[in-house]
C-alpha atoms as a PDB file:
ATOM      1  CA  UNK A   1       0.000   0.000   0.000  1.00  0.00           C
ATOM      2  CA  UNK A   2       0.758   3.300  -0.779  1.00  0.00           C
ATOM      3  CA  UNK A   3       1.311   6.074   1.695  1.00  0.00           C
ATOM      4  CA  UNK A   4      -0.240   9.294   1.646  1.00  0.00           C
ATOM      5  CA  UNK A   5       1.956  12.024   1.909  1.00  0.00           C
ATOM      6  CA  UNK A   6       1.298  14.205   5.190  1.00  0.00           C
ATOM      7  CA  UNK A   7       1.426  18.123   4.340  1.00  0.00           C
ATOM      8  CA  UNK A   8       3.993  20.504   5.730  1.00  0.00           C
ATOM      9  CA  UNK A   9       4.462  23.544   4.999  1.00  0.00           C
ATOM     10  CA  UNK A  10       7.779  26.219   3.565  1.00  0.00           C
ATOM     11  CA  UNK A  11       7.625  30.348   3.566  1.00  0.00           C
ATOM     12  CA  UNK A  12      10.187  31.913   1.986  1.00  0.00           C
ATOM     13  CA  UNK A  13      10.981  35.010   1.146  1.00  0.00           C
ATOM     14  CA  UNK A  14      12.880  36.091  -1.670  1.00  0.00           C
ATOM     15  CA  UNK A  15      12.639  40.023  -2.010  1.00  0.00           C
ATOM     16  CA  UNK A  16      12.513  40.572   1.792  1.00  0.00           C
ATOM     17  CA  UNK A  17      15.143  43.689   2.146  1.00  0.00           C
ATOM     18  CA  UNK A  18      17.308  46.239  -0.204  1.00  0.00           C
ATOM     19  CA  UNK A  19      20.828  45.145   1.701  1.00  0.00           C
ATOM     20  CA  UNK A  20      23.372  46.118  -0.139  1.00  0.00           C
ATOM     21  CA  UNK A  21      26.503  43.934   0.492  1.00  0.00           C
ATOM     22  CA  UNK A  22      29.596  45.844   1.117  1.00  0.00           C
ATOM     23  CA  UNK A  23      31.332  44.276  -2.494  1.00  0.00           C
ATOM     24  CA  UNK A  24      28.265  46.059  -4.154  1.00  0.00           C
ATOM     25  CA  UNK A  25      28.431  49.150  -1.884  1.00  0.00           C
ATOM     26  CA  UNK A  26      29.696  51.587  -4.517  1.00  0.00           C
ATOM     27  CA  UNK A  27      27.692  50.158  -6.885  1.00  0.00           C
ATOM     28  CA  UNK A  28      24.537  51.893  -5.152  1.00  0.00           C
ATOM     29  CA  UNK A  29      26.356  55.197  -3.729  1.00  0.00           C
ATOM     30  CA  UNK A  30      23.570  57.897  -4.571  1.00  0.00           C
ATOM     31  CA  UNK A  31      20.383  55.419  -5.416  1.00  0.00           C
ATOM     32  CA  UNK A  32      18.655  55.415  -1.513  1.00  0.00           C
ATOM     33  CA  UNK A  33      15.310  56.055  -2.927  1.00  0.00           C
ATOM     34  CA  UNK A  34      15.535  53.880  -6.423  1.00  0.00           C
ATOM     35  CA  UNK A  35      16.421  50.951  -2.935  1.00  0.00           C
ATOM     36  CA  UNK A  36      13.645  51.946  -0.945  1.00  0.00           C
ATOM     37  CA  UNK A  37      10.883  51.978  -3.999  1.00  0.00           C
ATOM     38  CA  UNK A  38       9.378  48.671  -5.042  1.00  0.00           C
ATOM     39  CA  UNK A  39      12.228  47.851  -7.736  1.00  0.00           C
ATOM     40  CA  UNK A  40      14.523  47.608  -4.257  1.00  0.00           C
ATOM     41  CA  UNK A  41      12.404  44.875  -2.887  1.00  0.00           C
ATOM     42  CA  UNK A  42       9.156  43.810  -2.095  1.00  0.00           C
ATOM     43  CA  UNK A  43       7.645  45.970   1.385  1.00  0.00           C
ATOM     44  CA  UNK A  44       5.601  43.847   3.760  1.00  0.00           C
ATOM     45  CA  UNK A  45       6.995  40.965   2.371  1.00  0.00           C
ATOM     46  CA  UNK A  46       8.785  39.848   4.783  1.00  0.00           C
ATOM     47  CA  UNK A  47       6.631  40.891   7.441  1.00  0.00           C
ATOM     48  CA  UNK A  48       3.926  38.829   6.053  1.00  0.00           C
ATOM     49  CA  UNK A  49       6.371  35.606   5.329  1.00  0.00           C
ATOM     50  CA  UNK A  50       7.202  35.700   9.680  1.00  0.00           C
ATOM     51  CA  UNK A  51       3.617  35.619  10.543  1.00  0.00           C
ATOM     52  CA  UNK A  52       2.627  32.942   8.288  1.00  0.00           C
ATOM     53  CA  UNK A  53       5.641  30.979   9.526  1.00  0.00           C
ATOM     54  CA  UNK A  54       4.729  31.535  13.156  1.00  0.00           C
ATOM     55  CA  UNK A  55       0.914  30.157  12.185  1.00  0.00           C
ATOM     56  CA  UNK A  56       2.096  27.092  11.023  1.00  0.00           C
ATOM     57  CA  UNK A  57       5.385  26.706  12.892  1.00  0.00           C
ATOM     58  CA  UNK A  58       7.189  26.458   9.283  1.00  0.00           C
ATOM     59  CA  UNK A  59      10.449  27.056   8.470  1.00  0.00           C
ATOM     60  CA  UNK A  60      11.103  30.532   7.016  1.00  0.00           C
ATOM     61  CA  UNK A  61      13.699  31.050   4.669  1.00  0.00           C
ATOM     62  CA  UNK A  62      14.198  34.722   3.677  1.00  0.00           C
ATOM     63  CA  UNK A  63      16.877  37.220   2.154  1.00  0.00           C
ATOM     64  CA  UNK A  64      17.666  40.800   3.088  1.00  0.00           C
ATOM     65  CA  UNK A  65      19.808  41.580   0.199  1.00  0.00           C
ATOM     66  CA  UNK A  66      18.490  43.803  -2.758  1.00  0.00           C
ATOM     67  CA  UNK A  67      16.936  42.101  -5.788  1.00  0.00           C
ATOM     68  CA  UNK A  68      18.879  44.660  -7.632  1.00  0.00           C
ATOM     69  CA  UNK A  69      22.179  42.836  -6.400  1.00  0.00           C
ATOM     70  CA  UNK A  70      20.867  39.469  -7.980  1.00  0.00           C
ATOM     71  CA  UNK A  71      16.665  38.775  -7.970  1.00  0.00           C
ATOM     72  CA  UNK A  72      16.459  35.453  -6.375  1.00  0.00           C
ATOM     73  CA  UNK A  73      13.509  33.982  -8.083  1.00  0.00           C
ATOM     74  CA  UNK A  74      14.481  34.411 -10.936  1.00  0.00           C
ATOM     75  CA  UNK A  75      16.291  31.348 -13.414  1.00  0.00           C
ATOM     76  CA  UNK A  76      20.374  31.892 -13.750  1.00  0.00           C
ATOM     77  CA  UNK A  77      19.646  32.325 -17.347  1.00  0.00           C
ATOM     78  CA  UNK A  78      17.106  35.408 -16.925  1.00  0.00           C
ATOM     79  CA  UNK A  79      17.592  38.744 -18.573  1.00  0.00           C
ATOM     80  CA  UNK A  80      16.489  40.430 -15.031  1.00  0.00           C
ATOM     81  CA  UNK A  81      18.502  38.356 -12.817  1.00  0.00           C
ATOM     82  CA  UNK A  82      21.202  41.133 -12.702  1.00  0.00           C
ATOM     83  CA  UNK A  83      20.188  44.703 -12.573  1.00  0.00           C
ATOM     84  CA  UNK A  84      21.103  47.434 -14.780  1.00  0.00           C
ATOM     85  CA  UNK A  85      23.672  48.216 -11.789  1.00  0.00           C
ATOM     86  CA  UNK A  86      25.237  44.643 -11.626  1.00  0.00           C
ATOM     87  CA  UNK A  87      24.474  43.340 -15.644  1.00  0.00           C
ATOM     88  CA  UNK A  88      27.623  44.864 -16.391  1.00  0.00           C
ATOM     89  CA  UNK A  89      30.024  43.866 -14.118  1.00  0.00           C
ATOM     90  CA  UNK A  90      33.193  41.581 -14.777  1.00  0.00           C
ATOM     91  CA  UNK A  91      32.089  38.035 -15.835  1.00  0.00           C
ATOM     92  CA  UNK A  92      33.936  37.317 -12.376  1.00  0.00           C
ATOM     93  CA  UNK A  93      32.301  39.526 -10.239  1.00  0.00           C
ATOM     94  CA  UNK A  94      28.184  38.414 -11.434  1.00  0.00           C
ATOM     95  CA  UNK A  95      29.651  35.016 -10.584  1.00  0.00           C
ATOM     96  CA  UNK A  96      31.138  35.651  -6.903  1.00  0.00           C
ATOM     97  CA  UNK A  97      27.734  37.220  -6.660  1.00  0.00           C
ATOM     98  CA  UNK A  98      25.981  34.098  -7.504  1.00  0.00           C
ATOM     99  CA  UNK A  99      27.983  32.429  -5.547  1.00  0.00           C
ATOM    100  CA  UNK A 100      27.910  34.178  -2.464  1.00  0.00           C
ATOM    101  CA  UNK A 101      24.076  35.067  -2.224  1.00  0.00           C
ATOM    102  CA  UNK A 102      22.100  33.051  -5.239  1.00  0.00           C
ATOM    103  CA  UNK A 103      23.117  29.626  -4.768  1.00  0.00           C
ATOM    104  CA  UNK A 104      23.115  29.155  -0.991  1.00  0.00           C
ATOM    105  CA  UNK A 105      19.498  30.588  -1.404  1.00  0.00           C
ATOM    106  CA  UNK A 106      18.428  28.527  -3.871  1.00  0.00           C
ATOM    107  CA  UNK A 107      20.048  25.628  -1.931  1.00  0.00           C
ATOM    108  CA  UNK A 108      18.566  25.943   0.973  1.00  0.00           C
ATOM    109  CA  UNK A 109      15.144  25.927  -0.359  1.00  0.00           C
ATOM    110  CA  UNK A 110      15.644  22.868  -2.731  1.00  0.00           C
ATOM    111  CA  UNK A 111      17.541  20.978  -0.127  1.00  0.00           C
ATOM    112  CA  UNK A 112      14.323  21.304   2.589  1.00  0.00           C
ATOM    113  CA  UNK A 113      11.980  20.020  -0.265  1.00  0.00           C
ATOM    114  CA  UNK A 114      13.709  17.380  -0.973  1.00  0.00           C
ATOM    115  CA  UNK A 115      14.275  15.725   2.338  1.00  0.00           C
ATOM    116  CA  UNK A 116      10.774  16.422   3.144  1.00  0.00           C
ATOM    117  CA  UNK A 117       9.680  14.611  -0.098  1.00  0.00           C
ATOM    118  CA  UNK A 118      11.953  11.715   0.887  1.00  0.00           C
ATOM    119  CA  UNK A 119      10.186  11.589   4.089  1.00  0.00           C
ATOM    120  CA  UNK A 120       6.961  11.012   2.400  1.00  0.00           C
ATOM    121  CA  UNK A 121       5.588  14.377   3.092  1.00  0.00           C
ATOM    122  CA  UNK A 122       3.950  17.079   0.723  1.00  0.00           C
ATOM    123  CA  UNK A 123       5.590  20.527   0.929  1.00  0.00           C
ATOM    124  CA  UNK A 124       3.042  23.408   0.940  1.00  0.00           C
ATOM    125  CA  UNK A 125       5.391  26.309  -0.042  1.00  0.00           C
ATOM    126  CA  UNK A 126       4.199  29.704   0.308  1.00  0.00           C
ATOM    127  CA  UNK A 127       6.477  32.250  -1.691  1.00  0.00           C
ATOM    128  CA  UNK A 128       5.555  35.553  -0.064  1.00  0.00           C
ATOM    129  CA  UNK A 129       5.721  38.800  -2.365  1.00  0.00           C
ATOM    130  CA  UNK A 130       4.276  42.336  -2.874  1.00  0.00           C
ATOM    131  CA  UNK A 131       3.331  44.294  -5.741  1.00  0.00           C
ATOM    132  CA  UNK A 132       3.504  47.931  -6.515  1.00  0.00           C
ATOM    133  CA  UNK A 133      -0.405  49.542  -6.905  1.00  0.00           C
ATOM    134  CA  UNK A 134       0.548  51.159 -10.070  1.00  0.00           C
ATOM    135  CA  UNK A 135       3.139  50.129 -12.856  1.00  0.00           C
ATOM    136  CA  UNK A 136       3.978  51.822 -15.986  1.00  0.00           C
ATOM    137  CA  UNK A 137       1.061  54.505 -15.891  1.00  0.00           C
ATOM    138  CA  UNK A 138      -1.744  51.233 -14.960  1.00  0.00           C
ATOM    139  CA  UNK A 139      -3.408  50.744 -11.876  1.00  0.00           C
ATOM    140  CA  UNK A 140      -3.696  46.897 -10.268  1.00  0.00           C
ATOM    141  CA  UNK A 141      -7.154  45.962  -9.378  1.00  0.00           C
ATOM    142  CA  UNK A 142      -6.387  43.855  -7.062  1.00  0.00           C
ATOM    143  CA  UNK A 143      -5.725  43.894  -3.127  1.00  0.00           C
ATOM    144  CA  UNK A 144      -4.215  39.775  -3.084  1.00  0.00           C
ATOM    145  CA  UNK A 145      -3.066  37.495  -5.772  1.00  0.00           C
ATOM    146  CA  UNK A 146      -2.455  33.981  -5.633  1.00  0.00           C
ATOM    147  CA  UNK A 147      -0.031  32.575  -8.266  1.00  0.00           C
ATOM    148  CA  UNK A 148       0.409  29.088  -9.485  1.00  0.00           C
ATOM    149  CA  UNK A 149       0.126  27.223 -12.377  1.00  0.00           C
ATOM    150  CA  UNK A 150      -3.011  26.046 -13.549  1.00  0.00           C
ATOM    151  CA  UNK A 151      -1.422  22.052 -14.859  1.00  0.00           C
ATOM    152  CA  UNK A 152      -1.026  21.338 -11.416  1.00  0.00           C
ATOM    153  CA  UNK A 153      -4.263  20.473  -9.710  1.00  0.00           C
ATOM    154  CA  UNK A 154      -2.936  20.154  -5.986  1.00  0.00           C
ATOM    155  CA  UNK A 155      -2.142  24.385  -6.907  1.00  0.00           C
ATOM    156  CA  UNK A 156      -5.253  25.337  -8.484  1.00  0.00           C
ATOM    157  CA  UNK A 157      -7.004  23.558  -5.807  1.00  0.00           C
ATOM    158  CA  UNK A 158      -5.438  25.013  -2.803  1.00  0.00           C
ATOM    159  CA  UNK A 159      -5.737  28.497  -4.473  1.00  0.00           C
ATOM    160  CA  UNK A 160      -9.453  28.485  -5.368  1.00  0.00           C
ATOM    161  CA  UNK A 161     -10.265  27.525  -1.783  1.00  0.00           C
ATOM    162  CA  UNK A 162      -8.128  29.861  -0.387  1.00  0.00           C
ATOM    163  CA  UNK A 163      -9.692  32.574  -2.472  1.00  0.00           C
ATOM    164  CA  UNK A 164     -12.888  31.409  -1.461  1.00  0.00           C
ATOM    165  CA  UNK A 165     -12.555  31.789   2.002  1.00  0.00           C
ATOM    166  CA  UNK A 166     -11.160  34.845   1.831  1.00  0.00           C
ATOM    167  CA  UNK A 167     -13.998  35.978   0.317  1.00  0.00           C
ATOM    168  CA  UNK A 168     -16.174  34.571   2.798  1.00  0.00           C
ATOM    169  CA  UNK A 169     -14.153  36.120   5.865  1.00  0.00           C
ATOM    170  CA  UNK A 170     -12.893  39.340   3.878  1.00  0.00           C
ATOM    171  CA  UNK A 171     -15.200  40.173   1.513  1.00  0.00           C
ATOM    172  CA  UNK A 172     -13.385  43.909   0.865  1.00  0.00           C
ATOM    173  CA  UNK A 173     -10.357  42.336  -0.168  1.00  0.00           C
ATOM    174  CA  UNK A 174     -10.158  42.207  -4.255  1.00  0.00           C
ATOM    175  CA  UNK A 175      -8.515  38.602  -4.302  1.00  0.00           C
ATOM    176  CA  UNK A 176      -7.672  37.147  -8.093  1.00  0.00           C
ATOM    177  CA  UNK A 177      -5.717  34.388  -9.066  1.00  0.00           C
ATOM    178  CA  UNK A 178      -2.825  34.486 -11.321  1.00  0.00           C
ATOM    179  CA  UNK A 179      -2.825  38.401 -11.130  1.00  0.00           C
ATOM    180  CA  UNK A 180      -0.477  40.639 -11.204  1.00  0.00           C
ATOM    181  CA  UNK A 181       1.750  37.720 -12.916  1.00  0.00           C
ATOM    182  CA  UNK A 182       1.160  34.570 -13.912  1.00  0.00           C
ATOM    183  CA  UNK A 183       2.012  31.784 -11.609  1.00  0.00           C
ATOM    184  CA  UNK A 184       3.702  29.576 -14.135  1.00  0.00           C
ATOM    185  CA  UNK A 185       6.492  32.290 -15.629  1.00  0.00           C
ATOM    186  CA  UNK A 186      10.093  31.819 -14.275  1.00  0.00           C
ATOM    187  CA  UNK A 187      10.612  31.789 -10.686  1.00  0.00           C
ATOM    188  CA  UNK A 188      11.721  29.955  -7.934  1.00  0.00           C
ATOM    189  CA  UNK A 189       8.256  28.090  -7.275  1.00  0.00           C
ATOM    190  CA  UNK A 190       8.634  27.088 -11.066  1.00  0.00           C
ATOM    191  CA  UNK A 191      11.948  25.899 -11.065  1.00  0.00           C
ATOM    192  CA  UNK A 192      10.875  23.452  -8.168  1.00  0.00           C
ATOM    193  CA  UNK A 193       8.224  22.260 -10.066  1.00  0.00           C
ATOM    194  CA  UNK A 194      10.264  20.598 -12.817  1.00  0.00           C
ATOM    195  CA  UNK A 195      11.912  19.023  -9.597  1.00  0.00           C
ATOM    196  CA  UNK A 196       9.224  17.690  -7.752  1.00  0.00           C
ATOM    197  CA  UNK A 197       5.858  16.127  -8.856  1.00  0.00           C
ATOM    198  CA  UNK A 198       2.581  17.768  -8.234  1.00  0.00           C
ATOM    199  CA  UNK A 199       2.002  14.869  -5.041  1.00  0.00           C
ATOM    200  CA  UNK A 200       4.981  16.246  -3.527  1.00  0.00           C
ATOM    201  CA  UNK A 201       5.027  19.430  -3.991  1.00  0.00           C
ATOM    202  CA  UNK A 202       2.541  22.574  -4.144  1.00  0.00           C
ATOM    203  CA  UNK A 203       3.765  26.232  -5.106  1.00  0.00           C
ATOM    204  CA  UNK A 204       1.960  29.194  -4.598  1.00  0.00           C
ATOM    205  CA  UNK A 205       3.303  32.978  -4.883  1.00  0.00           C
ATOM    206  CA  UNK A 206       1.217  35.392  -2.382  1.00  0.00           C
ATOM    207  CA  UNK A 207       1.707  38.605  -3.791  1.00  0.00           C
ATOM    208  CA  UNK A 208      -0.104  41.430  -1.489  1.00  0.00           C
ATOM    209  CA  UNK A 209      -0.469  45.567  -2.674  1.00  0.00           C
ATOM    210  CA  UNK A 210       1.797  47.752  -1.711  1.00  0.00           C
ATOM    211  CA  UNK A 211      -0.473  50.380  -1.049  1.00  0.00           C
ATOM    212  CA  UNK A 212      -2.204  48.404   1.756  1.00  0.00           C
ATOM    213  CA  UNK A 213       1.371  47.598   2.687  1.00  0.00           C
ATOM    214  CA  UNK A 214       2.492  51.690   3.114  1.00  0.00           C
ATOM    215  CA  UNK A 215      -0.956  53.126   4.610  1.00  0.00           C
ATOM    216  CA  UNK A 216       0.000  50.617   7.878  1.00  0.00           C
ATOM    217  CA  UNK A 217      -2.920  51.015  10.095  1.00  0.00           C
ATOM    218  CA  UNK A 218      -5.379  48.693  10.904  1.00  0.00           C
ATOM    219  CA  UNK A 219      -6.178  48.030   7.309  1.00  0.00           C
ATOM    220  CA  UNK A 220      -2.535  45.709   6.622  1.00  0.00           C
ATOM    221  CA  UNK A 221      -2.879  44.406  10.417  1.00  0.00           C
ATOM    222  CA  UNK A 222      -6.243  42.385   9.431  1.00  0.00           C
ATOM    223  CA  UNK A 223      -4.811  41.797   5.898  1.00  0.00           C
ATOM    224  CA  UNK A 224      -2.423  39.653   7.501  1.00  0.00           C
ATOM    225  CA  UNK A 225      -4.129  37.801   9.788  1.00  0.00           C
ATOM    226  CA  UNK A 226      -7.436  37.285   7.756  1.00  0.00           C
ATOM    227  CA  UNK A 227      -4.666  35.703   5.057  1.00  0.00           C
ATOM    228  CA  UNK A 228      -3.372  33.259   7.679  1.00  0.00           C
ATOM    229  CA  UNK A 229      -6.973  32.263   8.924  1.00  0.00           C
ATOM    230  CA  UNK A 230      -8.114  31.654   4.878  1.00  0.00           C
ATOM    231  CA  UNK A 231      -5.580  29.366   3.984  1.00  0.00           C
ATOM    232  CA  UNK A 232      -5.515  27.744   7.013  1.00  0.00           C
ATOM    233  CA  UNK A 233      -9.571  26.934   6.439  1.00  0.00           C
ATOM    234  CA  UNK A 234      -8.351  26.015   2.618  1.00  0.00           C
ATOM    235  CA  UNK A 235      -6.013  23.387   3.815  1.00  0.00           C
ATOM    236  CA  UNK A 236      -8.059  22.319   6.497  1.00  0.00           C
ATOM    237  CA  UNK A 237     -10.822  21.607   3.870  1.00  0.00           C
END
């Protein structure tokens, strides 16, 4: 007989902070607000990935440093994985910083999958992101999206329930699916899928506004916790 895998769940964080590493330092000399806007990193990201990681007593694996030193969910081969400050470094110097920030990342996230899977357990991984309200001149209409790709059913399962009850418990929330982004372009949560089956594993990207994020207030504080109680009822179920 077969065992059924038993569910655990991952949070990670890839664009939690805009450090700047002190070989990149000078690099950035002069760009404090092009850091702190949403091209720096992803605001309330991180605070979102620590609660849900509390909630379900799940590992959280997160990084501080700048997606404009190197974007960690993005594929090595990616035209964005290196910003227009760090494309054109030395051949040498893109791969130190591969080395010294992508791949332990990467490896570390990969490496808790796969012992999980090998203990017969399904890894829930929550990838928690932000978006900015307003890119290129357009306004998102959305408040919450959940991203994953619609081939895997364990996914679009998990997502439609979750978007379900947050409808049910937070009906003022604009929640969509596969918006801003779609769930299935390149990203970490994609590269693990061509790793792992859909049994074993189950990505979804939580991306949350930014404008909720930066008006604080009571507003982002029931965001988060409405977010936690939802998908908690959508595993549950």
């Amino acid at each position: 007989m077969t065992r059924q895998a038993v569910d655990c769940f991952l949070v990670t964080c890839e664009h939690g902070g805009n450090r700047i590493p002190a070989s990149c330092r000078r690099l950035f000399r002069g760009h404090r607000k092009l850091l702190d806007s949403h091209r720096g990193y992803d605001p309330g990201a991180l605070v979102m990935a620590r609660q849900l990681a509390r909630a379900f007593r799940a590992p959280l694996i997160a990084s501080t440093i700048s997606r404009l030193v190197v974007d960690l969910n993005r594929s090595t081969g990616h035209p964005r994985l290196f910003s227009a400050a760090t494309r054109n470094l030395p051949a040498t110097l893109r791969a130190e910083i591969v080395e010294q920030h992508y791949l332990p990342y990467r490896t570390k996230v990969e490496r808790f999958v796969s012992r999980s899977v090998s203990r017969a357990r399904r890894v829930i991984h929550i990838s928690s992101h932000s978006f900015t309200p307003e890119l290129d001149g357009r306004v998102r209409g959305a408040d919450v999206g959940l991203l994953y790709d619609p081939a895997r059913h364990g996914e679009a399962e998990l997502c439609a329930r979750w978007k379900a009850s947050l409808a049910e418990l937070a009906p003022e929330f604009r929640v969509r699916r596969n918006y801003p982004y779609a769930g299935k372009g390149d990203g970490l949560t994609s590269h693990l899928r061509r790793l792992f089956p859909p049994g074993s594993y189950v990505g979804i990207e939580l991306e949350v506004n930014q404008g909720i994020v930066l008006a604080a207030g009571r507003r982002w504080t029931r965001l988060r916790s409405t977010l936690i109680d939802s998908v908690r009822t959508a595993c549950a179920a």
